[in-house]
C-alpha atoms as a PDB file:
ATOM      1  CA  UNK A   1       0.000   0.000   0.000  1.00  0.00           C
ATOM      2  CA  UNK A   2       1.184   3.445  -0.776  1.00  0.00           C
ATOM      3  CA  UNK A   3       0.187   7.132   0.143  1.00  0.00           C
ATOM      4  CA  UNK A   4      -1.926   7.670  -3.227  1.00  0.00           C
ATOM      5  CA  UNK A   5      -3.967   4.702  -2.167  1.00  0.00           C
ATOM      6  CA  UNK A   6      -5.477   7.090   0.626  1.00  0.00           C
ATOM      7  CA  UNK A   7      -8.215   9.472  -0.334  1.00  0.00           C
ATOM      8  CA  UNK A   8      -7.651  13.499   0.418  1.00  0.00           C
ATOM      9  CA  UNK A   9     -11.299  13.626   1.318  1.00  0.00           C
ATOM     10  CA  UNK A  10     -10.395  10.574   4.450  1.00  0.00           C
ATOM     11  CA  UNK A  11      -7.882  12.383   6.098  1.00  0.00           C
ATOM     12  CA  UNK A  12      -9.232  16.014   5.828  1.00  0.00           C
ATOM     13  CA  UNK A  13     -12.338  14.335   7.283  1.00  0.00           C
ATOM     14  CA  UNK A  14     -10.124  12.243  10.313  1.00  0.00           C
ATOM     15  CA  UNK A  15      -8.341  15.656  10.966  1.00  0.00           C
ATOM     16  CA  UNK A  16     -11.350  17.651  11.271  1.00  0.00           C
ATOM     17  CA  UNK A  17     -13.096  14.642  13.385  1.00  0.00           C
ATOM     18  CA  UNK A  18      -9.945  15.020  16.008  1.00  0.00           C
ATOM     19  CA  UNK A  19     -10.456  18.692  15.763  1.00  0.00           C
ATOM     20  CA  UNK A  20     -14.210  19.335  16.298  1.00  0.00           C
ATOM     21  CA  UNK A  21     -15.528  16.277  17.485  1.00  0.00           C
ATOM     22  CA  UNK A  22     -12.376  15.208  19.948  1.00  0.00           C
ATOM     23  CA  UNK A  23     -12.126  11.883  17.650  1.00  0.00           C
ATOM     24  CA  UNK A  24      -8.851   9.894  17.905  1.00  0.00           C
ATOM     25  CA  UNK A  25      -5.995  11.497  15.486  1.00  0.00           C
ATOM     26  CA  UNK A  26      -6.199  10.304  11.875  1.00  0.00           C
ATOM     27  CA  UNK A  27      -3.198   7.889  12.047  1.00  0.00           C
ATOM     28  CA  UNK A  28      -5.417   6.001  15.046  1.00  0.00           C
ATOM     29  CA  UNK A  29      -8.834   6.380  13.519  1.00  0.00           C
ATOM     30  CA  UNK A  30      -7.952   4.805  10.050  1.00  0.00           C
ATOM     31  CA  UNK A  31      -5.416   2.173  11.439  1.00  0.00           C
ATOM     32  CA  UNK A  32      -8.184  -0.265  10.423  1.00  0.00           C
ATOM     33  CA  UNK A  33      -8.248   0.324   7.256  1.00  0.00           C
ATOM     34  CA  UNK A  34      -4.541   1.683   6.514  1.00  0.00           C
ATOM     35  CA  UNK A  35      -1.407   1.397   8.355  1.00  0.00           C
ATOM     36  CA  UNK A  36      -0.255   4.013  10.688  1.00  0.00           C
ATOM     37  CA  UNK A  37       3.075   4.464   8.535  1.00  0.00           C
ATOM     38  CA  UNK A  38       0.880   5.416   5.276  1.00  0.00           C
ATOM     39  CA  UNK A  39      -1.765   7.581   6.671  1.00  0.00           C
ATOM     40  CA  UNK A  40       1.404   9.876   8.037  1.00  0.00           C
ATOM     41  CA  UNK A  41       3.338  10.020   4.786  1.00  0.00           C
ATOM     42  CA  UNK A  42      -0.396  11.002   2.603  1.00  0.00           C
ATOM     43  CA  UNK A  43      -0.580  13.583   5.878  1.00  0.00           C
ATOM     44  CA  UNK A  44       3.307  14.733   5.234  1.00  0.00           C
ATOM     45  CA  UNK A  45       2.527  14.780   1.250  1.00  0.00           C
ATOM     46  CA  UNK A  46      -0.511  16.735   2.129  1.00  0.00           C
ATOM     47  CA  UNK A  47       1.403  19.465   4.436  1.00  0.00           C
ATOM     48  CA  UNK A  48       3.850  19.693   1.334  1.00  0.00           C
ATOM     49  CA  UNK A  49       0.972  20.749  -1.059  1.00  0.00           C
ATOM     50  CA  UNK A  50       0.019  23.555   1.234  1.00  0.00           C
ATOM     51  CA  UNK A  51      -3.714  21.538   2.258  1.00  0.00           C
ATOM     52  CA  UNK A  52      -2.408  20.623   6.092  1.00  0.00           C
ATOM     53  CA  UNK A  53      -0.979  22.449   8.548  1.00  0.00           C
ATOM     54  CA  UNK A  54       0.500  21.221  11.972  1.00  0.00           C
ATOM     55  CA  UNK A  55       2.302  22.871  14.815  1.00  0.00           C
ATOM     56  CA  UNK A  56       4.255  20.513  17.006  1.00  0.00           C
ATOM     57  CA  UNK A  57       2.829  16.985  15.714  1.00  0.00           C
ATOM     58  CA  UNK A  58       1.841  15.758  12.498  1.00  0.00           C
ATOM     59  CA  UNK A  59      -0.733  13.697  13.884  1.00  0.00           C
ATOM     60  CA  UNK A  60      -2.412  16.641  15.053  1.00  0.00           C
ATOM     61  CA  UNK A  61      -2.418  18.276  12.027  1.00  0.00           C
ATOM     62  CA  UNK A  62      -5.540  20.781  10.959  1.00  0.00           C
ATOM     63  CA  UNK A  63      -6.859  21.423   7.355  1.00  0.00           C
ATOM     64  CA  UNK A  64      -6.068  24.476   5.670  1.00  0.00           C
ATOM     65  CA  UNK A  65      -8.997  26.783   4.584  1.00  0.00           C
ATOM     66  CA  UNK A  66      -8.179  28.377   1.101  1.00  0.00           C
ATOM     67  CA  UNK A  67     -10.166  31.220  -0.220  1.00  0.00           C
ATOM     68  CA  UNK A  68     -13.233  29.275  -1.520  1.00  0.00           C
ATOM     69  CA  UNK A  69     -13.690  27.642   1.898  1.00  0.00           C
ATOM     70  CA  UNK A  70     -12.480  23.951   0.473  1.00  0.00           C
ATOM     71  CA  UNK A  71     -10.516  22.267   2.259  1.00  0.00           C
ATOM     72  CA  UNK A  72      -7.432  21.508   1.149  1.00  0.00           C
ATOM     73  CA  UNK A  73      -8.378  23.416  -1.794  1.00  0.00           C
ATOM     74  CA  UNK A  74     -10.527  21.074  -3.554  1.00  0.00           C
END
């Protein structure tokens, strides 16, 4: 399994779920379906392409807002 296997849409909706709904952090809440390792490099590609942000922890990262109000910019 690699990064591209993982839909945008998943972890923008895990992130947000940790942030407004106090749901586990995305690389806990889709260990079922993907590992750990993967869900953190899609969330690293992600931060690269401007759509996540994170302070101190990856795993606690937030979705960046663009003009439009899509997240991630879709």
């Amino acid at each position: 399994m690699k990064a591209s296997d993982i839909p945008e849409a998943e972890i923008f909706a895990a992130c947000d779920a940790f942030h407004n709904k106090g749901a586990p952090t995305p690389d806990v809440a889709l260990a079922t379906k993907y590992p750990p390792k993967v869900i953190l490099a899609k969330m690293e590609k992600l931060v690269e392409q401007g759509k996540l942000d994170y302070g101190v922890s990856l795993r606690t990262a937030w979705v960046e807002k663009v003009a439009d109000g899509a997240p991630g910019g879709l």
